[in-house]
Protein backbone atom coordinates (compact mmCIF):
# COMPACT_ATOMS: atom_id res chain seq x y z
CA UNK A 1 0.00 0.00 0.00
CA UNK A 2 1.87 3.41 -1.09
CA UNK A 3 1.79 5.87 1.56
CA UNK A 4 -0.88 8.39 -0.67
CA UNK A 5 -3.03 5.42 -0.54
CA UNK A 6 -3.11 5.07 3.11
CA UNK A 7 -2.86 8.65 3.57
CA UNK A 8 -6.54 8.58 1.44
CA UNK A 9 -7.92 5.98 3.93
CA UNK A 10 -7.06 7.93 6.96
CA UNK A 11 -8.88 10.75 5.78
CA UNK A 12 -11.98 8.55 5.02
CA UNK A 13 -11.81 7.70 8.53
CA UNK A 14 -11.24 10.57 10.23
CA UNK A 15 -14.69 11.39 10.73
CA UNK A 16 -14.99 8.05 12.69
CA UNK A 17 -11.57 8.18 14.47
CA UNK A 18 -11.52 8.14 17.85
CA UNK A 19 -8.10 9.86 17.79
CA UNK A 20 -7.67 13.62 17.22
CA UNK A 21 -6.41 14.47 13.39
CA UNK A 22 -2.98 15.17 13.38
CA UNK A 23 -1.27 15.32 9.92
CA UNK A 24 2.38 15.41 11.13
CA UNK A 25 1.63 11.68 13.22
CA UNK A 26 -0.46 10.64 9.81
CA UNK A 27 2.77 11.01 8.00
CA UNK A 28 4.66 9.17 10.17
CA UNK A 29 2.21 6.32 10.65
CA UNK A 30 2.53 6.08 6.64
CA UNK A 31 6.17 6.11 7.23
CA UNK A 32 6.61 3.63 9.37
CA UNK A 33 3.46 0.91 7.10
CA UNK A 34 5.71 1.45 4.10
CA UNK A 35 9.09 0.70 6.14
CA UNK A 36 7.91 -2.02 8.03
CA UNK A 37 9.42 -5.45 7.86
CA UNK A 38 6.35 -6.68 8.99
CA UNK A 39 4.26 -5.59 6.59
CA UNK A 40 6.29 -6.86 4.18
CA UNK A 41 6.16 -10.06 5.59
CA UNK A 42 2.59 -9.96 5.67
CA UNK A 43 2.51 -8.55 1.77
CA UNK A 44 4.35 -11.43 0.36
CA UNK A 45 2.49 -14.21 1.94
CA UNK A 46 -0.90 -11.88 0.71
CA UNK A 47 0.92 -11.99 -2.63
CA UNK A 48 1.40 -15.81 -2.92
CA UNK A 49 -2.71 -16.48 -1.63
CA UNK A 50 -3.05 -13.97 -4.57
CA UNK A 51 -0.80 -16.33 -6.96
CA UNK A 52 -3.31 -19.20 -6.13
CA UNK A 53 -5.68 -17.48 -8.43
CA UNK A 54 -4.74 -18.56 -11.33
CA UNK A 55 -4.22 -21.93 -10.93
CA UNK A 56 -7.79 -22.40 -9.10
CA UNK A 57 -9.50 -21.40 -12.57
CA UNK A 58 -6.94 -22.99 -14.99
CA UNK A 59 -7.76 -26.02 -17.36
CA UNK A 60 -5.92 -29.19 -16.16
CA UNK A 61 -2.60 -29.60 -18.31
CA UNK A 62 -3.08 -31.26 -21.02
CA UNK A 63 -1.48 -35.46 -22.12
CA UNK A 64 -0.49 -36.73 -24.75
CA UNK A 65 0.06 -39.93 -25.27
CA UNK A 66 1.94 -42.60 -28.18
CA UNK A 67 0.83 -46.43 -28.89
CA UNK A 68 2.21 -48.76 -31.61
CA UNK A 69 -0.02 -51.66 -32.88
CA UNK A 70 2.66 -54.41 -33.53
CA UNK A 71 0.02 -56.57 -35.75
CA UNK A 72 -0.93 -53.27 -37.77
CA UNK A 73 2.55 -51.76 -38.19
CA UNK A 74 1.04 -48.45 -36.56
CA UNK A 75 1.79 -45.76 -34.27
CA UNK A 76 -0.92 -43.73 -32.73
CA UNK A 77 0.04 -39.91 -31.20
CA UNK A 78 -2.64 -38.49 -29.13
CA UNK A 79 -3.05 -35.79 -27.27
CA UNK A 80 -6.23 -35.25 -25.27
CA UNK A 81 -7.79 -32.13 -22.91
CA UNK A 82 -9.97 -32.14 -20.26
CA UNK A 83 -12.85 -29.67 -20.35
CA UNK A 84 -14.95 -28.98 -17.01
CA UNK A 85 -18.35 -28.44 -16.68
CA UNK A 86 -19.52 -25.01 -17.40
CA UNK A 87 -19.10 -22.96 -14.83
CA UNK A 88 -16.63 -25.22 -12.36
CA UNK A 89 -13.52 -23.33 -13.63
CA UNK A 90 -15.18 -19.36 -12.95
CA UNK A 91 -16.58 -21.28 -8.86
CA UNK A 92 -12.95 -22.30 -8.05
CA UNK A 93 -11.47 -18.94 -9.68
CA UNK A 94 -13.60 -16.74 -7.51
CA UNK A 95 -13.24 -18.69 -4.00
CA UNK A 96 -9.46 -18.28 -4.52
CA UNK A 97 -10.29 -14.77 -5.28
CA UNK A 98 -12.03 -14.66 -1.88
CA UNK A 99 -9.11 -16.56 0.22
CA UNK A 100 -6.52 -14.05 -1.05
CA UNK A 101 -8.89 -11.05 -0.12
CA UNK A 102 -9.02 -12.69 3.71
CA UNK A 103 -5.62 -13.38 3.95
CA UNK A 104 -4.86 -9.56 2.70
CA UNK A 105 -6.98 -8.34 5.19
CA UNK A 106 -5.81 -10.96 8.45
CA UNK A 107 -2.40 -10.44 7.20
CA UNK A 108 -1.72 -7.14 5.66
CA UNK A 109 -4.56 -5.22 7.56
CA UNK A 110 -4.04 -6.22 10.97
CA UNK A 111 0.00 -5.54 10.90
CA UNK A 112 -1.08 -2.04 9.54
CA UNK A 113 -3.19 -1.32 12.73
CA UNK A 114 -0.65 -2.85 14.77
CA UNK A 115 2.09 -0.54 13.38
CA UNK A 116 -0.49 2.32 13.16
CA UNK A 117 -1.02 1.37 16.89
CA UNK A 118 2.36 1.43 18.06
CA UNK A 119 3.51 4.66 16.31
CA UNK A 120 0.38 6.31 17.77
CA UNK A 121 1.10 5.26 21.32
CA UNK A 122 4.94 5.96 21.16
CA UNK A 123 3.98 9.42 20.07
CA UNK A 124 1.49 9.83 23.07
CA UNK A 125 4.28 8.44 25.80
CA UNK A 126 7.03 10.69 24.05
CA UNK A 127 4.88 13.63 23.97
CA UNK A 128 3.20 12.73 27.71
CA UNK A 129 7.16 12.46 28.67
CA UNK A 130 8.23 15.88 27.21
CA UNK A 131 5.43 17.53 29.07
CA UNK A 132 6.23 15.69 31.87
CA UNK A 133 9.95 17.03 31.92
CA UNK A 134 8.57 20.64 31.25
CA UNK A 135 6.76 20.33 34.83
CA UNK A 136 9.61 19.38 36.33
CA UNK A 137 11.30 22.23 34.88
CA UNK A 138 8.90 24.67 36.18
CA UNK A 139 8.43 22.45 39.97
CA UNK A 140 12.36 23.17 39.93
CA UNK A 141 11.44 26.79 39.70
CA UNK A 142 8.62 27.51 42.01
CA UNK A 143 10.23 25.17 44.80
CA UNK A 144 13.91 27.67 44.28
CA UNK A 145 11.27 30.64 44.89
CA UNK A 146 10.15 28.99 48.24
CA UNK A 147 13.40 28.21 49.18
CA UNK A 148 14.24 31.87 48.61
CA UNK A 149 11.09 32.80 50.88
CA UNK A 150 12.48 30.52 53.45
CA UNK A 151 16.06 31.37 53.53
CA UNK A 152 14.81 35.41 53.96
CA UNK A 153 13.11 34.41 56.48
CA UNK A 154 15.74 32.56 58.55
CA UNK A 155 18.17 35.35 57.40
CA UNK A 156 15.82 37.99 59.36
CA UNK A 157 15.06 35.66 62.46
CA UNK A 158 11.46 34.89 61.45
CA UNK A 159 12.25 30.99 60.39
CA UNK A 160 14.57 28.14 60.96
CA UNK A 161 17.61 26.67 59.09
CA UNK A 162 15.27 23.24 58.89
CA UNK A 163 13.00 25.42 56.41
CA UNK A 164 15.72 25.81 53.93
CA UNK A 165 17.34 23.07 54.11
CA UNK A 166 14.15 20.91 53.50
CA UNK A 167 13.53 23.11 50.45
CA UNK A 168 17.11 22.59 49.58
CA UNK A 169 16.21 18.40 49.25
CA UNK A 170 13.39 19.11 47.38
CA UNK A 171 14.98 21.12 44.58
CA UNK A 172 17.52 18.26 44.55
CA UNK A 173 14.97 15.52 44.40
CA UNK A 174 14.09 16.81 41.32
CA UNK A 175 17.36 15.13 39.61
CA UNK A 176 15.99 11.72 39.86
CA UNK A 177 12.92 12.57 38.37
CA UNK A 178 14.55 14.42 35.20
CA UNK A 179 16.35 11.11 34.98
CA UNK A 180 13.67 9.24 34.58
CA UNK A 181 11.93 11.24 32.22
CA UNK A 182 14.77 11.96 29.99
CA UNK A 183 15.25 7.86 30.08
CA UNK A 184 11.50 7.87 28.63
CA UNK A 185 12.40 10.69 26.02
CA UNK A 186 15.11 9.02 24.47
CA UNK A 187 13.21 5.34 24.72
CA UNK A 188 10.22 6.67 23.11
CA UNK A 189 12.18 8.62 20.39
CA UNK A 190 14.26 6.05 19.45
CA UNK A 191 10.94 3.61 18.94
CA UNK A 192 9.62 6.53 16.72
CA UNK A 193 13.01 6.82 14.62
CA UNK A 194 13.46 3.27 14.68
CA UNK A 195 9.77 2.58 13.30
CA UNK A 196 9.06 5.67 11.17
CA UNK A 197 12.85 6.43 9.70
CA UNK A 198 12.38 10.05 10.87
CA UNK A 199 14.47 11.59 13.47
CA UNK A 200 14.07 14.46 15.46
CA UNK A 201 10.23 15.00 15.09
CA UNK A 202 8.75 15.66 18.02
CA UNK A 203 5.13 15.77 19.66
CA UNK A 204 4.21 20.11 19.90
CA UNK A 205 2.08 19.01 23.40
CA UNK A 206 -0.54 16.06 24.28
CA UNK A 207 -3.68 17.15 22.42
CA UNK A 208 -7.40 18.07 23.92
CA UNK A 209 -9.39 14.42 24.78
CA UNK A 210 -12.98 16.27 26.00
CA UNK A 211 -14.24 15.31 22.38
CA UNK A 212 -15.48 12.06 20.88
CA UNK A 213 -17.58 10.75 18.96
CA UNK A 214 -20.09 8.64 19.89
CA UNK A 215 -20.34 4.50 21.13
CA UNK A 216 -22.34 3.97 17.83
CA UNK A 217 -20.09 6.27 15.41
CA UNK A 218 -17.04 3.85 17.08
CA UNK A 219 -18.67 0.65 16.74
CA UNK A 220 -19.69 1.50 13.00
CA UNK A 221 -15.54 2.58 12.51
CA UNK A 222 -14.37 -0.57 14.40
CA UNK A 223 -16.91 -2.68 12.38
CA UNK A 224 -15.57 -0.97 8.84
CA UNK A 225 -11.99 -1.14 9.75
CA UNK A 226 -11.80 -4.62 11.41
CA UNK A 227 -9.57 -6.89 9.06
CA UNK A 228 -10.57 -10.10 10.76
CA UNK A 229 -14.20 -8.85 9.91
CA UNK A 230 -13.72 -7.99 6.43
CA UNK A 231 -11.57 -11.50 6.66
CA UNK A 232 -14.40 -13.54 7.47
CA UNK A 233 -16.78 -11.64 5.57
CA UNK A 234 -14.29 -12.80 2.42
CA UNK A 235 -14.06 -16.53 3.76
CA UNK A 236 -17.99 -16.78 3.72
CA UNK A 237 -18.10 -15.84 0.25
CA UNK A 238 -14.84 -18.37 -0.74
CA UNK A 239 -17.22 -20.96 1.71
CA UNK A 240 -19.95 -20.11 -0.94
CA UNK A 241 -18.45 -20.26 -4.11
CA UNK A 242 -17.13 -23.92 -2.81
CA UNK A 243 -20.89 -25.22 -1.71
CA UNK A 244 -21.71 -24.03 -5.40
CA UNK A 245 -18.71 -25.76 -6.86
CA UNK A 246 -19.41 -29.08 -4.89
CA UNK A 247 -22.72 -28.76 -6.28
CA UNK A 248 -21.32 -28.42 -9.92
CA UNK A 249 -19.19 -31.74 -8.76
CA UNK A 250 -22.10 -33.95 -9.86
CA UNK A 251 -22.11 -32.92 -13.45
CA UNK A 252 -20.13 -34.56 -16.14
CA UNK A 253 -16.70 -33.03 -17.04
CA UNK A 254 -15.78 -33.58 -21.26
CA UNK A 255 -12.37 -35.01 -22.70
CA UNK A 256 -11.53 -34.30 -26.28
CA UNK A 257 -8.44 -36.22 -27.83
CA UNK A 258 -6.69 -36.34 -31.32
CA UNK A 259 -4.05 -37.38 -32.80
CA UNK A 260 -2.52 -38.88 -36.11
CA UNK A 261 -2.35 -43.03 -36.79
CA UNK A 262 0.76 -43.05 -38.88
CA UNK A 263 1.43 -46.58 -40.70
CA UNK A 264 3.52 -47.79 -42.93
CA UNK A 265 1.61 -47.33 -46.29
CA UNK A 266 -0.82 -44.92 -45.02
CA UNK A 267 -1.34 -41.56 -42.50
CA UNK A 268 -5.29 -40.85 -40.65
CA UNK A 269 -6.07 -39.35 -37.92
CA UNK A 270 -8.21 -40.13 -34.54
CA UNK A 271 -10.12 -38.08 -32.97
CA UNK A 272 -12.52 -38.90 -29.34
CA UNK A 273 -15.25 -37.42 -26.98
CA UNK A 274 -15.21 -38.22 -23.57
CA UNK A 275 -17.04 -37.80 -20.42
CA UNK A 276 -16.77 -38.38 -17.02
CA UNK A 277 -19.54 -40.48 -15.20
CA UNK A 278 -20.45 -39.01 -12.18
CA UNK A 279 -21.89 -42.49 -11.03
CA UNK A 280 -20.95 -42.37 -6.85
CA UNK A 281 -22.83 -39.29 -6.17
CA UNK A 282 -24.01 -40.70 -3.14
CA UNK A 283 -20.40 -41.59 -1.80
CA UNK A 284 -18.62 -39.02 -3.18
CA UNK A 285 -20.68 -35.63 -4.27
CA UNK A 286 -23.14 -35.92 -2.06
CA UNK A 287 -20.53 -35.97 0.59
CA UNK A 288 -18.75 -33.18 -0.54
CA UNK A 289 -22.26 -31.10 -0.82
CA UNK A 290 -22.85 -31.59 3.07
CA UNK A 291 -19.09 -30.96 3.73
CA UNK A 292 -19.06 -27.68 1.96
CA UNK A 293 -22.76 -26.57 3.48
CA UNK A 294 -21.08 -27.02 6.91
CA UNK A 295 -17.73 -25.15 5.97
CA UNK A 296 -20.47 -22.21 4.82
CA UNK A 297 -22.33 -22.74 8.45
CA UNK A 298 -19.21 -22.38 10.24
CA UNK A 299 -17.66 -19.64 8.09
CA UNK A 300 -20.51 -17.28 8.85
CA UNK A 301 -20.67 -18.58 12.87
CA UNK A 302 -16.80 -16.94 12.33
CA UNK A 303 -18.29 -14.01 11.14
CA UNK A 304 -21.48 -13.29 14.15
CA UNK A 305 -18.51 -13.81 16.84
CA UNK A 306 -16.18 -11.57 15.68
CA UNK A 307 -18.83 -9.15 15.35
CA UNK A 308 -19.93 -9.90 18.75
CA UNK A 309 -16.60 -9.51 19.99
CA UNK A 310 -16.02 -6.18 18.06
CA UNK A 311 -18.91 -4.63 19.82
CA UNK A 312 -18.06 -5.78 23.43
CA UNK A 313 -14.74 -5.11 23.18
CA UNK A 314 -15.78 -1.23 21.49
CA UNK A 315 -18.29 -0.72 24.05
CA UNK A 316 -15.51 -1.95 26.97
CA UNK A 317 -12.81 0.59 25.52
CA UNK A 318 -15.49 3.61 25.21
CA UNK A 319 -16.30 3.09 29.19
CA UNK A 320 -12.08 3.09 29.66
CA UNK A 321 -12.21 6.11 27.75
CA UNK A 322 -14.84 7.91 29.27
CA UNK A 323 -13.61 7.21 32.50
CA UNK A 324 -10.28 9.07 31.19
CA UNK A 325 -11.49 11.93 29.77
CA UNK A 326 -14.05 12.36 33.31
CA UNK A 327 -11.16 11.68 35.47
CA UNK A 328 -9.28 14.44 33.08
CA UNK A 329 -11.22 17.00 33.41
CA UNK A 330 -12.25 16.29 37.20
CA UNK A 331 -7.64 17.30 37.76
CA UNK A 332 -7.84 19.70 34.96
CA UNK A 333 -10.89 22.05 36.09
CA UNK A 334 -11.12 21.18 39.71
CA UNK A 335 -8.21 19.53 41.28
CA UNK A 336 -5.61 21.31 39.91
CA UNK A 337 -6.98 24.97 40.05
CA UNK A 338 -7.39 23.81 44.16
CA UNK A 339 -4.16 22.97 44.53
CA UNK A 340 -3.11 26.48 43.15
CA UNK A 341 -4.91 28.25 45.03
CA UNK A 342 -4.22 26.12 48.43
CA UNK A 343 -0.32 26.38 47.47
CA UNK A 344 -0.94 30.62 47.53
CA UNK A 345 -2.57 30.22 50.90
CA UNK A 346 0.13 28.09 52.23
CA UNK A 347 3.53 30.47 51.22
CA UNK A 348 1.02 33.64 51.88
CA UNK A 349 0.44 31.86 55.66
CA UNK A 350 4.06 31.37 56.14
CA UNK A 351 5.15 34.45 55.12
CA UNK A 352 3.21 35.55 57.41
CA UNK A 353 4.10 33.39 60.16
CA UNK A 354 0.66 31.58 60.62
CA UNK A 355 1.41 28.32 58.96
CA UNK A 356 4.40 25.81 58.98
CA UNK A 357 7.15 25.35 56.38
CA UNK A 358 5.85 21.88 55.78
CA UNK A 359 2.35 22.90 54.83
CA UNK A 360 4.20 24.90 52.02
CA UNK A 361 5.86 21.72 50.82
CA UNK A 362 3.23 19.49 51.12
CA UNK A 363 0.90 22.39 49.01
CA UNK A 364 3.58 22.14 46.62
CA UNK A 365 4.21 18.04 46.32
CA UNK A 366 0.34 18.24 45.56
CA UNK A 367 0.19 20.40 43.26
CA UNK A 368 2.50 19.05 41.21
CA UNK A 369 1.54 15.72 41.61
CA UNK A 370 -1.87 16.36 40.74
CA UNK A 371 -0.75 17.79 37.54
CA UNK A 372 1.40 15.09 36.34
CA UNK A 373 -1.45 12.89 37.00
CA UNK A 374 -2.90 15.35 34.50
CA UNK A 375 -0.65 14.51 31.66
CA UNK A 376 -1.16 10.65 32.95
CA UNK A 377 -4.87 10.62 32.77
CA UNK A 378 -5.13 12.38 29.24
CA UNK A 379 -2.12 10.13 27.75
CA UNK A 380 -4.14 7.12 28.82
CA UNK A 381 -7.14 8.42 26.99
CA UNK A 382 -5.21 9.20 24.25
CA UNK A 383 -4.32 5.99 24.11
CA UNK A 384 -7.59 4.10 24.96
CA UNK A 385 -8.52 6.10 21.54
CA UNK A 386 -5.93 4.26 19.81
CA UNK A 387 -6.64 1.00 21.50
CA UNK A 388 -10.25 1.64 20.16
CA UNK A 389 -9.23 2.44 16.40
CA UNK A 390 -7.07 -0.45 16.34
CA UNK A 391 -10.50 -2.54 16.15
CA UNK A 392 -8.92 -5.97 17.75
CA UNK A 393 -11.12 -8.28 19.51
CA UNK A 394 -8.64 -9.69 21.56
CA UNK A 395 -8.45 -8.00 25.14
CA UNK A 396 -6.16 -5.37 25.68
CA UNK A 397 -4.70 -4.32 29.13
């Protein structure tokens, strides 16, 4: 699939998307489908179901054969073809069609949303991370402007050593914690490089989660962009196409031979009809009639379960997801704006000698707590949003 093409069908299903639009991360999930050494694994085993084509709808080959009557003083050269009934060849051509469509779609579609997936979710955890390093960046700063508070304070007798030197172990608590971020940084930008080719692109910030579509605009994506769906859908029509051909089973095929009889005074030539008797019907066609009936049965059973599945596991992810986004916007427009102001309550009480130094700190530790569980909550929802575009029925953690 070039990367315009899949650029085309990311468009068409944008509307649908659970995840925001985002052209710079839609170039690199084309990136890293055309790159991948998956999906080219996947491609060439789609190409060789596609190679089966052919042969499914071919005449058999052809024989020839060469007898010599000793008593005559002849030699007979034949060649003979069989001929199918009507119809048999154009069956078998278009169940073969049918198999190579499925195994496009369980092969080549489902390492595409897998890849899509991935690249999505790096980009989420590398831009979650950035952010993450930025508040630790601006803790640093706020808890070096308490510290200054507190050492003013001890310098004019209105606060203790203790005070500053706790803010001290703050401010250098903050090293581990830019460690560990900058170790998720680099981990997540070397998956993106390492998957997409492109180095050095980075996430701008985590973008707004409060909109989505609805359960039933979801379900309706998952159920369009499900390859093990449009797989089975495929594998009931191959299932088809072979009850029909098992049907066609029980009529006649033809053989047509000819050849010259060359002797020794004198050159003719043969020609014969044939037909096959289709005399065990009840052994043999019959048979293959119920066979293919229950291959059809079970093909379509394939195709109600994953359809079931698809619209549990849609309506599980949406409740994930909501939960996100609620639990979001609970930090982002309540808990957060409270820890703000109870942080300016705490350093204006101290200042003014009505509150402890610890109250200060622990305003502080919450504060910033709160909003990294900020970024947490709405890379998780990003992230359920991918889970839910991905359209797998297996269960995801």
């Amino acid at each position: 699939m070039s990367r315009l093409k899949y650029l085309v069908i990311l468009f068409l299903l944008a509307g649908a998307s659970a995840t925001p639009p985002d052209p710079v991360l839609d170039s690199l999930v084309a990136a890293a489908i055309e790159r991948s050494p998956e999906l080219a694994s996947a491609r060439a085993e789609a190409q060789a179901a596609r190679n089966r084509i052919g042969p499914a709808g071919s005449l058999p080959d052809p024989t020839a054969s060469l007898m010599y009557d000793g008593d005559r003083n002849m030699t007979t050269v034949s060649f003979a073809q069989a001929f199918p009934w009507p119809g048999k060849r154009d069956v078998a051509t278009r169940a073969a069609e049918h198999d190579a469509l499925a195994m496009q779609n369980t092969l080549v579609g489902r390492a595409s949303l897998i890849i899509e997936s991935r690249v999505r979710n790096a980009w989420y955890e590398l831009a979650a991370a950035r952010s993450a390093r930025a508040l630790i960046d601006e803790r640093d700063a706020t808890a070096r402007q308490i510290e200054e508070t507190a050492r003013q304070r001890y310098a004019a007798g209105l606060g203790i050593q203790q005070d500053v030197l706790r803010a001290q172990v703050e401010i250098a608590r903050l090293d581990e914690e830019r460690a560990r971020q900058d170790a998720a940084i680099a981990a997540r930008a070397a998956e993106l490089e390492r998957l997409t080719g492109n180095a050095g692109t980075e996430p701008p910030t985590l973008p707004d989660v409060t909109r989505t579509p609805s359960v039933d605009e979801l379900l309706a994506a998952a159920i369009a962009r499900s390859p093990e769906l449009l797989a089975a859908q495929h594998a009931v029509e191959a299932a088809s196409f072979r009850l029909e051909a098992a049907h066609k089973s029980a009529k006649p095929d033809f053989m047509v031979s000819a050849g010259p009889m060359i002797g020794t005074d004198r050159v003719s030539a043969e020609v014969g009809v044939g037909i096959s008797l289709p005399i065990y019907r009840n052994r043999k066609q019959k048979e293959q009639i119920a066979e293919a009936e229950a291959m059809l049965a079970a093909r379509r059973a394939d195709e109600a379960a994953i359809t079931r599945d698809l619209e549990i596991r849609t309506h599980q992810r949406f409740a994930s997801l909501e939960a996100s986004q609620k639990n979001t916007a609970l930090y982002r427009d309540r808990i957060v704006p409270l820890d703000r102001l109870a942080l300016e309550s705490a350093l204006a009480s101290y200042q003014a000698g009505k509150a402890p130094f610890v109250t200060v700190l622990e305003s502080l530790n919450a504060l910033y707590a709160d909003r990294a569980a900020l970024i947490a909550h709405t890379a998780e929802a990003l992230k359920q949003r991918v889970t839910i575009d991905e359209a797998s029925t297996e269960e995801k953690n």
